[in-house]
Protein backbone atom coordinates (compact mmCIF):
# COMPACT_ATOMS: atom_id res chain seq x y z
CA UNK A 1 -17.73 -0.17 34.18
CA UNK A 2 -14.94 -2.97 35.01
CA UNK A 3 -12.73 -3.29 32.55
CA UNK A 4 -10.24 -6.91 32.46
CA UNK A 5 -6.80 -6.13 31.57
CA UNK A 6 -4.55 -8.76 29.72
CA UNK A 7 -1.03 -8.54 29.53
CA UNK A 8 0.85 -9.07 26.36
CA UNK A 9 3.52 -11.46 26.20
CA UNK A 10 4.43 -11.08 22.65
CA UNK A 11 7.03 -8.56 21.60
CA UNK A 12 6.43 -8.04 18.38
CA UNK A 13 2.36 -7.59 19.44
CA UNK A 14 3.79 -5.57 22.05
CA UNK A 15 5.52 -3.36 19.87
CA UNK A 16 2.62 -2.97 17.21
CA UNK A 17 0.44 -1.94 19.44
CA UNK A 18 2.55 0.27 20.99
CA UNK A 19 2.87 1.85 17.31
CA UNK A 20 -0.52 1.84 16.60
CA UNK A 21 -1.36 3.63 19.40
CA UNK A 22 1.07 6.36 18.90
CA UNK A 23 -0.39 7.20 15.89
CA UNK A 24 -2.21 10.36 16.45
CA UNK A 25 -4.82 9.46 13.50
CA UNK A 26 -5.09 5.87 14.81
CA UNK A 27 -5.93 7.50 18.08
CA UNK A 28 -8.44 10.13 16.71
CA UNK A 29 -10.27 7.28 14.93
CA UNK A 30 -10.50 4.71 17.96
CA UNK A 31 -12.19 8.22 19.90
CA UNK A 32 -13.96 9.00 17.47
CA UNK A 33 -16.10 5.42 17.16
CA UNK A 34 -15.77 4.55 20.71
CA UNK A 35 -19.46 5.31 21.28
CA UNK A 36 -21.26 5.30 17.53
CA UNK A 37 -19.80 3.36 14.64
CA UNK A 38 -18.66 6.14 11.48
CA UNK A 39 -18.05 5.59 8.21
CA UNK A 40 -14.41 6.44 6.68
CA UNK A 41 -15.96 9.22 4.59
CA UNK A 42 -17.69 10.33 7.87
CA UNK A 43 -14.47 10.21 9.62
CA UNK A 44 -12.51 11.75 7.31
CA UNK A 45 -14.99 14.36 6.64
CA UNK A 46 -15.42 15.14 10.70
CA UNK A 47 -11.83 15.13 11.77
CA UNK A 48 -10.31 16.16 8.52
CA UNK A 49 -8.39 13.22 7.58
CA UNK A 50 -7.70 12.47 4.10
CA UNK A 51 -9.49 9.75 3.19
CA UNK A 52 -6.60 7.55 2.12
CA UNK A 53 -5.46 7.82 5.39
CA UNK A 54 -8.65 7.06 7.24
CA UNK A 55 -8.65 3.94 4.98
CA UNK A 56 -5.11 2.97 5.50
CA UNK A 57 -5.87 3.17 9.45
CA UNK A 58 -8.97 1.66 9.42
CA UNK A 59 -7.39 -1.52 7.92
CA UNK A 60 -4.72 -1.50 10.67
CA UNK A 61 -6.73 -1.42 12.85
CA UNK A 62 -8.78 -4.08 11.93
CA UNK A 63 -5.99 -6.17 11.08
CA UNK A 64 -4.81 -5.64 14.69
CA UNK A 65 -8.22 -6.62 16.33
CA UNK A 66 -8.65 -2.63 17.62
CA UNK A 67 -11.70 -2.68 15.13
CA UNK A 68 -14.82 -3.97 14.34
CA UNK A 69 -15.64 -3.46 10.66
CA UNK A 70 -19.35 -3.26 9.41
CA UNK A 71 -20.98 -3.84 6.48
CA UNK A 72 -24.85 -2.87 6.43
CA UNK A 73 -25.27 -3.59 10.03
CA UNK A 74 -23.09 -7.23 9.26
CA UNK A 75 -19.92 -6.70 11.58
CA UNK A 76 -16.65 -8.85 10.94
């Protein structure tokens, strides 16, 4: 598969990226939904994360366009 890389020009994107990815949940979560789309009680319950956690890195995630969320099949 050929992937396109981008660089990033922005520091502070840069940076919180940088952070996000360090982040050994944020890390276990990305793996873990690479190839099937979980649930944050799924994930927490599979990789034994507490769920506030799970939820907390879901939505940085998301707000760092690293993840898709979905609704009943309705992605946003």
């Amino acid at each position: 598969m050929l992937q396109t890389t981008r660089r990033i020009e922005d520091e502070e994107r840069k940076f919180a990226l940088l952070e996000i990815l360090s982040d050994q949940y944020s890390r276990i979560i990305l793996d873990g939904t690479l190839h099937k789309p979980k649930s944050a009680i799924e994930i927490s319950q599979e990789y034994h994360i507490p769920f506030s956690t799970v939820y907390r890195r879901l939505q940085t995630l998301y707000d760092n366009k690293l993840m898709a969320i979905c609704y009943n099949d309705f992605q946003y």
